[in-house]
C-alpha atoms as a PDB file:
ATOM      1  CA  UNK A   1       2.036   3.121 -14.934  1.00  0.00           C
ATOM      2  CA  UNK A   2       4.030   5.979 -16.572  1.00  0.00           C
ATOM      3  CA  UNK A   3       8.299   5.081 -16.314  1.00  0.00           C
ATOM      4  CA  UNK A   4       9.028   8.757 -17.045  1.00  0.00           C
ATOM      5  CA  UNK A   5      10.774   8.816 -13.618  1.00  0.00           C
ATOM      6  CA  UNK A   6      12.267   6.001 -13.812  1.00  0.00           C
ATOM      7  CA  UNK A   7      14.253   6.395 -17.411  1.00  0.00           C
ATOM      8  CA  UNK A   8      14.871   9.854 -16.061  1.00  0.00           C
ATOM      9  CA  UNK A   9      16.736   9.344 -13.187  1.00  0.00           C
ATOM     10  CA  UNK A  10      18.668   6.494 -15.091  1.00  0.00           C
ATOM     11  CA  UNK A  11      19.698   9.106 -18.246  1.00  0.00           C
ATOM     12  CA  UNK A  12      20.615  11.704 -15.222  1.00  0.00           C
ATOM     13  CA  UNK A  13      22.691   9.315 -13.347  1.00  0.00           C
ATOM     14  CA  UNK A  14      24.366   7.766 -16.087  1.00  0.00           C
ATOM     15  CA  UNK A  15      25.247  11.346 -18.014  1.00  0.00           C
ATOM     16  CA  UNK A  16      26.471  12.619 -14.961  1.00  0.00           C
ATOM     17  CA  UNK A  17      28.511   9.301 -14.216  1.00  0.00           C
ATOM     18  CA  UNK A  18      29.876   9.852 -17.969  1.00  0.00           C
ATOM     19  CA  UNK A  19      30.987  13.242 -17.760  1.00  0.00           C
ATOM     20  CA  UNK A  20      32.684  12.904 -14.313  1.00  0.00           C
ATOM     21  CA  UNK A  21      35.953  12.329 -13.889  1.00  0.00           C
ATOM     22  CA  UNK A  22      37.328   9.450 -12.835  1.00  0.00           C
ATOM     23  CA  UNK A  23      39.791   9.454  -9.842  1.00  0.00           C
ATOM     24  CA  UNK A  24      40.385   5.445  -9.140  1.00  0.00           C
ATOM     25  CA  UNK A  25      41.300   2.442 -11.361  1.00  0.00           C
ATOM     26  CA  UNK A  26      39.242   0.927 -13.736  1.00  0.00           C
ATOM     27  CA  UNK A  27      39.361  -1.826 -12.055  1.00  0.00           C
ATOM     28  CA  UNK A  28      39.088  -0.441  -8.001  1.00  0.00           C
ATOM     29  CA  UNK A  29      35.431   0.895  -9.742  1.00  0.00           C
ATOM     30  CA  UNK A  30      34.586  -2.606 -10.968  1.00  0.00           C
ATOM     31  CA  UNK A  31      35.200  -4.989  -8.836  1.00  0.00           C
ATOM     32  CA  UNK A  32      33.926  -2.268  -5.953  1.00  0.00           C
ATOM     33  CA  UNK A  33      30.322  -2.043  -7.982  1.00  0.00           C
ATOM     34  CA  UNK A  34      30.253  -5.185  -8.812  1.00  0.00           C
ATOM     35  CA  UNK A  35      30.569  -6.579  -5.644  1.00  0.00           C
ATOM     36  CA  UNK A  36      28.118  -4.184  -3.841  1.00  0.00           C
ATOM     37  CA  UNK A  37      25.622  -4.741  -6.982  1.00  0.00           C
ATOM     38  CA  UNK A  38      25.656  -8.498  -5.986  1.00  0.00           C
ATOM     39  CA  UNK A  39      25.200  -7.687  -2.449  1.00  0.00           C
ATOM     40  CA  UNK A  40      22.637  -4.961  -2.911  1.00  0.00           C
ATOM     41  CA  UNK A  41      20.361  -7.391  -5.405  1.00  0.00           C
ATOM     42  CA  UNK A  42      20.834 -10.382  -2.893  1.00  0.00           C
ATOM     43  CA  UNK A  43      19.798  -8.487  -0.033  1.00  0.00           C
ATOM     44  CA  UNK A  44      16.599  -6.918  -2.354  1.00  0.00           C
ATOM     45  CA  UNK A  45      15.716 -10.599  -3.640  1.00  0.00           C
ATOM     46  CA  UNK A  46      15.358 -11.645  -0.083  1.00  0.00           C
ATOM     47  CA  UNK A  47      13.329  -8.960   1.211  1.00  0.00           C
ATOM     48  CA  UNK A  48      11.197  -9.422  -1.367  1.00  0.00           C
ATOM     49  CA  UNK A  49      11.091 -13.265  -2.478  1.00  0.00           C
ATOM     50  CA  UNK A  50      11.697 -14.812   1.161  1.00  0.00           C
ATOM     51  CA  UNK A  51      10.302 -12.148   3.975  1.00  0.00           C
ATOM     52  CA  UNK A  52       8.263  -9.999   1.528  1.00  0.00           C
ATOM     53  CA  UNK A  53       9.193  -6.686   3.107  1.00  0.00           C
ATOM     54  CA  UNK A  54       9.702  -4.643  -0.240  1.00  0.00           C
ATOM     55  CA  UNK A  55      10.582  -5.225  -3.628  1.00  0.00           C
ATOM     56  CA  UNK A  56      10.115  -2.921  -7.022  1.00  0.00           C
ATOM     57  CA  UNK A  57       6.846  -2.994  -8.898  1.00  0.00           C
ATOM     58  CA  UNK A  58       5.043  -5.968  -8.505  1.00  0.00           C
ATOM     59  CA  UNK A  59       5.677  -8.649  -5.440  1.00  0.00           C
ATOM     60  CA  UNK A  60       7.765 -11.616  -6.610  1.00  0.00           C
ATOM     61  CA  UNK A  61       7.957 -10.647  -9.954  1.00  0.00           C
ATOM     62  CA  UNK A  62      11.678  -9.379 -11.711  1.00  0.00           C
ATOM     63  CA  UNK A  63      10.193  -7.580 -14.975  1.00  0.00           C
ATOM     64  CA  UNK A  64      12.203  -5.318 -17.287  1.00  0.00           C
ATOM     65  CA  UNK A  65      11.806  -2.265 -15.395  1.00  0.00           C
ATOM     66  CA  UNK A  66      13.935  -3.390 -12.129  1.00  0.00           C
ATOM     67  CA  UNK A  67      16.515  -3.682 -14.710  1.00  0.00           C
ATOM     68  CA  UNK A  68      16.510   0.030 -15.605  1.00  0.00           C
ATOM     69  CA  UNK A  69      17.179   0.217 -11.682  1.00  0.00           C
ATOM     70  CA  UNK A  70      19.553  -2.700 -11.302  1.00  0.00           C
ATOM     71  CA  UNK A  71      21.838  -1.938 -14.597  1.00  0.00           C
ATOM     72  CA  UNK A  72      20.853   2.024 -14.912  1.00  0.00           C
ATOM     73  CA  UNK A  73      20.672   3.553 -11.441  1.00  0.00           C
ATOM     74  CA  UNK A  74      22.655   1.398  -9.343  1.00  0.00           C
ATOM     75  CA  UNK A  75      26.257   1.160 -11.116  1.00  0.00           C
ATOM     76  CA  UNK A  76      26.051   4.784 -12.393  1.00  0.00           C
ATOM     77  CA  UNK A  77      25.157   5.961  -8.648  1.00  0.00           C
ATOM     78  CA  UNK A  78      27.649   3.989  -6.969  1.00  0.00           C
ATOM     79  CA  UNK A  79      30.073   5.472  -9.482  1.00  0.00           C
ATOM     80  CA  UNK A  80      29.547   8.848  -8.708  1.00  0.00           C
ATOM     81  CA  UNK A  81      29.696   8.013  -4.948  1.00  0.00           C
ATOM     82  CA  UNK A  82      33.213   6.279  -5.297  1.00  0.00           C
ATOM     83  CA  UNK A  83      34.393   9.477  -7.728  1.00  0.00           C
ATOM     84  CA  UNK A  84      33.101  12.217  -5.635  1.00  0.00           C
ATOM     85  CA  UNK A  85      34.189  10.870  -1.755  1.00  0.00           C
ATOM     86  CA  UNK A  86      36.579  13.098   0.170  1.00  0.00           C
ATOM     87  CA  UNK A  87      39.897  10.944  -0.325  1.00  0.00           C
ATOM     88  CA  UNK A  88      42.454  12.160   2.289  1.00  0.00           C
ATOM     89  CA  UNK A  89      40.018  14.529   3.861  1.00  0.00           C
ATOM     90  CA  UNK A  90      39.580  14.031   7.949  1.00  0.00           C
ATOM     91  CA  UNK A  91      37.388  11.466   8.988  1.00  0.00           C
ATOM     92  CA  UNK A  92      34.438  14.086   8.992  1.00  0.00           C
ATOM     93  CA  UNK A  93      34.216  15.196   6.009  1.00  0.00           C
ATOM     94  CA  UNK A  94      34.154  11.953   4.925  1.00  0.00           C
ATOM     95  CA  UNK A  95      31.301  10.867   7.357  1.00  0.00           C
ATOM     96  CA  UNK A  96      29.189  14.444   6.209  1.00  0.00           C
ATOM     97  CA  UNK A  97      29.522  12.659   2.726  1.00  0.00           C
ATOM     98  CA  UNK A  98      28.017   9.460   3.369  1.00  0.00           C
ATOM     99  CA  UNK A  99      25.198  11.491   5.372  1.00  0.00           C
ATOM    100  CA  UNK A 100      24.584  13.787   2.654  1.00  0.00           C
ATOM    101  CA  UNK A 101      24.185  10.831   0.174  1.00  0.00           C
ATOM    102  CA  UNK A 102      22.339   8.934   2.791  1.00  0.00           C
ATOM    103  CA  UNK A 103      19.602  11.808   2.854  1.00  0.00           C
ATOM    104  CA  UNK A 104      19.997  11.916  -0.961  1.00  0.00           C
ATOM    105  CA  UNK A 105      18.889   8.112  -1.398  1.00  0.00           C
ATOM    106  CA  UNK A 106      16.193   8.322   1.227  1.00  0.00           C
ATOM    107  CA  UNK A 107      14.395  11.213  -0.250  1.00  0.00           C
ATOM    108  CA  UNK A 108      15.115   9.037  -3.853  1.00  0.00           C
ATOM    109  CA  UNK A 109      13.680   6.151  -2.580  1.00  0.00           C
ATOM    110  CA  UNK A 110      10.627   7.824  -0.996  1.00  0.00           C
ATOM    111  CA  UNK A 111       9.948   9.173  -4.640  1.00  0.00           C
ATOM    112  CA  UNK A 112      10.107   5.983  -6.362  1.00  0.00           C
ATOM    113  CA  UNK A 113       7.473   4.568  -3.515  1.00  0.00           C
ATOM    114  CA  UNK A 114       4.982   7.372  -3.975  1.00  0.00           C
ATOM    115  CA  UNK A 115       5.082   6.984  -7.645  1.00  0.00           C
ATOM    116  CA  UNK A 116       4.796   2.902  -7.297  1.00  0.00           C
ATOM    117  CA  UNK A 117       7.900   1.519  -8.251  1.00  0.00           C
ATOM    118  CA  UNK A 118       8.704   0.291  -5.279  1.00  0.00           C
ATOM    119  CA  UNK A 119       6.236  -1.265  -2.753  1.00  0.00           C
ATOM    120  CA  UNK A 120       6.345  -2.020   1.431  1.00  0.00           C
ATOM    121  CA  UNK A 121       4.973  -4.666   2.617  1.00  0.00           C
ATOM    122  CA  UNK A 122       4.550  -5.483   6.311  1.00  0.00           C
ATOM    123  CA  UNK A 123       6.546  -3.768   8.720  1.00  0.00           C
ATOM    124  CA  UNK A 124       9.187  -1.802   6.274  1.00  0.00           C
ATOM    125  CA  UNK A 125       9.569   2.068   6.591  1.00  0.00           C
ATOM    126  CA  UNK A 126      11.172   4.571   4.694  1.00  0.00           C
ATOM    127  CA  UNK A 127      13.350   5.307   8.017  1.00  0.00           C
ATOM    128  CA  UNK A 128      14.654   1.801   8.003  1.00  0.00           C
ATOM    129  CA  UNK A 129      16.064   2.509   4.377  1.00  0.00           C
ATOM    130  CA  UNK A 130      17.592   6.023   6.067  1.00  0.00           C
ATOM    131  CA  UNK A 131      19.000   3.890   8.394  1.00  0.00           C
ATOM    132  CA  UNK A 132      20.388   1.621   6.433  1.00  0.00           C
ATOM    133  CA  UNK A 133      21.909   3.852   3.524  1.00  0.00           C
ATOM    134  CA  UNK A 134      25.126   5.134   6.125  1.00  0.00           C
ATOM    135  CA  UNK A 135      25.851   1.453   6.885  1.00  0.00           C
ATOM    136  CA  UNK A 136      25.103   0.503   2.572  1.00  0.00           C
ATOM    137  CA  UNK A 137      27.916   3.324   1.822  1.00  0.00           C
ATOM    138  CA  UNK A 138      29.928   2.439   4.362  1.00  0.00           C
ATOM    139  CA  UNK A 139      30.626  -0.782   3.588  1.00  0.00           C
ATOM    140  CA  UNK A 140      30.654   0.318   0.073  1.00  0.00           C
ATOM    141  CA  UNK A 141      34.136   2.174   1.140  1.00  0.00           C
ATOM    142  CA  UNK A 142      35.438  -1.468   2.804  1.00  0.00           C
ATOM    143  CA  UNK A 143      35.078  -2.800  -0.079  1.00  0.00           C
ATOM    144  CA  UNK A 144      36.874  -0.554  -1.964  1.00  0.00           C
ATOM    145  CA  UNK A 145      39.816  -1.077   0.507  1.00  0.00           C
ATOM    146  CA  UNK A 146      39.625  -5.054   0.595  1.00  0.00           C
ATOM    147  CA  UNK A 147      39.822  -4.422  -3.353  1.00  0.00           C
ATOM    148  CA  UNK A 148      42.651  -2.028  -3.145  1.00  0.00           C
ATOM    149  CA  UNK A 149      44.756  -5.001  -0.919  1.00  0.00           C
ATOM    150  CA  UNK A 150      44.203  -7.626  -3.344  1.00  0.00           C
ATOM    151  CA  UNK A 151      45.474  -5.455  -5.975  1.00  0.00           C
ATOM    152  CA  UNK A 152      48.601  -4.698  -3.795  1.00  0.00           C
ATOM    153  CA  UNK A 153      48.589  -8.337  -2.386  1.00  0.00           C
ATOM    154  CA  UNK A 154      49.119  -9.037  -6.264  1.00  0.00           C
ATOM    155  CA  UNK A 155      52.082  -6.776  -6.806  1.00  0.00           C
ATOM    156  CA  UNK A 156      53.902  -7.876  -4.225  1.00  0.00           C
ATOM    157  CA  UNK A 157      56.843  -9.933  -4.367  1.00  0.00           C
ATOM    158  CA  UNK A 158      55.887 -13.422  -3.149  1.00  0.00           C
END
C-alpha cells in the first residue's frame, strides 16, 4: 500500500497549522487537543478492538501508520479548527463553521477509506461519521470552555 496520501495530508495540515496564527493560549490549545485526542483515540480503540465497526489499516492491529494519523493529522487539524472558529460571531456563523468542517472531514474520511487506510466493518457508514463530525466539533468547543473556567477558577481569589 502506497502512504503518499497519508504523509501528505499530515505535511499539509501541520504547515498550515505552523504558519497560522495563533489566537488562544498555549495552554487553552493543549489541554483542548489533548483532551479531545484522548477522547477521539478511546472512542476509535473501541470501535475497532471491542465492536469492530472501523479502525485504520488492518483490524486490531495499531502499526506505525495510525500514528502519522493520531500524532500528524489529528492535533494539527484540531488546531486549525480552534484558530480559525468565529469567536464573538452570532451563533450562526459559528454553527456554518462546524458544518463546513463537518463536510470537510467527511469527504477526508471517505478518501482515506477508498484508498484503504481506514476500513468498515459491519454496519458503519460514511453518513454515520457525517453525523457524528457536528457533535465531535461541538464538543470540541465545550471543552475549550470547561478549559477556559479552570484557568479562571485558578486565578481567582479563593
Amino acid at each position: 500500500m502506497w502512504y503518499w496520501w497519508l504523509f501528505l495530508s499530515s505535511a499539509i495540515f501541520n504547515i498550515v497549522a505552523i504558519k497560522a496564527k495563533p489566537v488562544l493560549k498555549p495552554i487553552e490549545y493543549y489541554a483542548t487537543i489533548v483532551t479531545c485526542l484522548f477522547i477521539a483515540e478511546t472512542f476509535d480503540r473501541w470501535t475497532d478492538k471491542m465492536e469492530n465497526i472501523y479502525g485504520f489499516f488492518k483490524e486490531h492491529i495499531m502499526e506505525w501508520q495510525t500514528f502519522v494519523i493520531i500524532l500528524g493529522i489529528y492535533p494539527a487539524s484540531a488546531y486549525l479548527i480552534l484558530t480559525w472558529f468565529p469567536y464573538g460571531k452570532p451563533w450562526l456563523k459559528k454553527l456554518q463553521y462546524i458544518m463546513v468542517w463537518s463536510v470537510f472531514s467527511t469527504g477526508f474520511e471517505k478518501s482515506f477509506h477508498l484508498i484503504g487506510y481506514e476500513y468498515f466493518s459491519g454496519e458503519w457508514k460514511i453518513t454515520y461519521s457525517a453525523l457524528f463530525y457536528p457533535l465531535i466539533y461541538s464538543m470540541m468547543f465545550l471543552i475549550l470552555k470547561f478549559v477556559r473556567y479552570l484557568i479562571n477558577k485558578e486565578k481567582a481569589p479563593s
